[in-house]
Protein backbone atom coordinates (compact mmCIF):
# COMPACT_ATOMS: atom_id res chain seq x y z
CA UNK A 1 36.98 -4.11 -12.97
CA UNK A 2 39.06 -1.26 -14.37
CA UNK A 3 41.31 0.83 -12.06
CA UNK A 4 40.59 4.60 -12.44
CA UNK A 5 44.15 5.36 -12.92
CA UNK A 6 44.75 2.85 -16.30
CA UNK A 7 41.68 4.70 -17.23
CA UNK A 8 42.78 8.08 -16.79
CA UNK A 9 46.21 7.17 -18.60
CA UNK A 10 44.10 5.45 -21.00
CA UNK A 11 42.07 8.85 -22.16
CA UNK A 12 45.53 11.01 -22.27
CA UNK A 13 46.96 8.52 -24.59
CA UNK A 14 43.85 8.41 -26.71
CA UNK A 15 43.86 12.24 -26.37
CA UNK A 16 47.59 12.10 -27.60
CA UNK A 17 46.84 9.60 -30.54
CA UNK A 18 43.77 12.20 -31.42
CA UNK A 19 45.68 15.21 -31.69
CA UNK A 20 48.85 13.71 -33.32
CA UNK A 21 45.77 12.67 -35.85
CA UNK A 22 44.86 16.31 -35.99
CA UNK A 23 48.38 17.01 -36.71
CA UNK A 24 48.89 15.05 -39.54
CA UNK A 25 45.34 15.92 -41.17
CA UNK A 26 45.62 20.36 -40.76
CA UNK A 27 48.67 20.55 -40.46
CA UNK A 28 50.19 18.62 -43.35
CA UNK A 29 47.50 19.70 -45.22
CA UNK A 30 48.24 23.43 -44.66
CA UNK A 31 52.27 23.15 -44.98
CA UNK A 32 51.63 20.84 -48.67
CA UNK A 33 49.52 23.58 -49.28
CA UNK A 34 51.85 26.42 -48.92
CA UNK A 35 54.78 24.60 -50.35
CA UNK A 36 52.60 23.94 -53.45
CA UNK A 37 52.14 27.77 -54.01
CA UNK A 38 55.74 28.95 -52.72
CA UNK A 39 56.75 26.61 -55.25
CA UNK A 40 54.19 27.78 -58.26
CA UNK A 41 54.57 30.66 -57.53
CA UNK A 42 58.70 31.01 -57.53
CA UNK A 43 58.73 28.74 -60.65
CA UNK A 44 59.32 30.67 -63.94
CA UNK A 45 57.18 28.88 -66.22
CA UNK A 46 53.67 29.37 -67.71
CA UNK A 47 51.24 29.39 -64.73
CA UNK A 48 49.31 25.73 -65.78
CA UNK A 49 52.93 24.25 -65.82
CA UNK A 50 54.15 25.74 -62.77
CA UNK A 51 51.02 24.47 -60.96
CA UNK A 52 51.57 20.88 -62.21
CA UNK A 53 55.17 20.91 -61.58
CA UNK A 54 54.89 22.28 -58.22
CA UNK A 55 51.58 19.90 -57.36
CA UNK A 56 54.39 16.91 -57.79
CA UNK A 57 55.69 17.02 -54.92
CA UNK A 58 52.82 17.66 -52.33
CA UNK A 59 52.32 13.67 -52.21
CA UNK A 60 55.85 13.62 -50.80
CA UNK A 61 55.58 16.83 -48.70
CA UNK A 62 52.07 15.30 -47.18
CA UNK A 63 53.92 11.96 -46.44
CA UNK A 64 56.85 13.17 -44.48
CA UNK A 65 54.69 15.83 -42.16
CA UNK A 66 52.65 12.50 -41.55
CA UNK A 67 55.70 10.50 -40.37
CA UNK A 68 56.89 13.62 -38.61
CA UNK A 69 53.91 14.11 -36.61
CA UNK A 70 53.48 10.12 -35.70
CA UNK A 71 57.52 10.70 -35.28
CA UNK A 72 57.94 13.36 -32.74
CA UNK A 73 58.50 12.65 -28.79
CA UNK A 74 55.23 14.78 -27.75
CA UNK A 75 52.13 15.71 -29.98
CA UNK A 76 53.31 19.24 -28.62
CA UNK A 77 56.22 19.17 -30.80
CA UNK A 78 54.61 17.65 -33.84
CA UNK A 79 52.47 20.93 -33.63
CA UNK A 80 55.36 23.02 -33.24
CA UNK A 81 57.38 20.88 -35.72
CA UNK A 82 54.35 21.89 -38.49
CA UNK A 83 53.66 25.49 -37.08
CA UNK A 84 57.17 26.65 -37.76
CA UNK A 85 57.60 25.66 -41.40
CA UNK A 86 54.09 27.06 -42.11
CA UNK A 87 54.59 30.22 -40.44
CA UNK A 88 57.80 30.72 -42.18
CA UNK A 89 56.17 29.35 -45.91
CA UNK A 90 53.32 31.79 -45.33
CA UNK A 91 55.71 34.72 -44.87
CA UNK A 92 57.65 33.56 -47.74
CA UNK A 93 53.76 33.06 -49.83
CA UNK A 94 53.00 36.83 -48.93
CA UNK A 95 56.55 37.97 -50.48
CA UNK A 96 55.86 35.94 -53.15
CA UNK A 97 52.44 37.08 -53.94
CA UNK A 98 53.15 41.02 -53.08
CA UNK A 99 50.69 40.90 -50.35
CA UNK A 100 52.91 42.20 -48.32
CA UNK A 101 53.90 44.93 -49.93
C-alpha cells in the first residue's frame, strides 16, 4: 500500500522533472533562437553567410540551456536562468532589427 505522503512528494517531483522538461524544450529553443538572429543579424557579411555562420553555434547554445535547466537548484530558477538572457537578446533583436525605433 502506498502512503499518501510518498505520493504527494512523488507528483511534485514529477511536476518538477515536467517543467524543468518544459524548460529545456521553450526555453532553449527561444534563447538559440534569438542568439541565432542577434548574431545574423550583427554579422557583416552577405545575409545567406551570416545565417549559416550564425546557425553554427545554436547546437552549442541549445546544449548548454539544456544542462542549465537540468543544472539549476529549483525549476524556478532554470526559468528565470532562460527568461533573463531572452528578455535581454530580444531587446538587443529589436535594436538590431530597428523595430524599436
Amino acid at each position: 500500500m502506498v502512503k499518501p505522503i510518498a505520493t504527494a512528494a512523488s507528483g511534485r517531483y514529477r511536476l518538477a522533472v515536467f517543467s524543468r522538461v518544459m524548460a529545456a524544450l521553450v526555453g532553449g529553443y527561444t534563447l538559440t533562437a534569438l542568439v541565432t538572429a542577434c548574431l545574423a543579424l550583427s554579422l557583416s557579411l552577405s545575409r545567406v553567410e551570416s545565417a549559416l555562420t550564425a546557425t553554427l553555434p545554436a547546437f552549442l547554445v541549445l546544449c548548454m540551456a539544456v544542462i542549465w535547466v537540468f543544472a539549476a537548484r529549483s525549476a524556478w530558477r532554470a526559468w528565470y536562468g532562460l527568461m533573463i538572457p531572452c528578455l535581454i537578446l530580444g531587446g538587443c533583436y529589436l535594436w538590431l532589427s530597428g523595430g524599436g525605433a
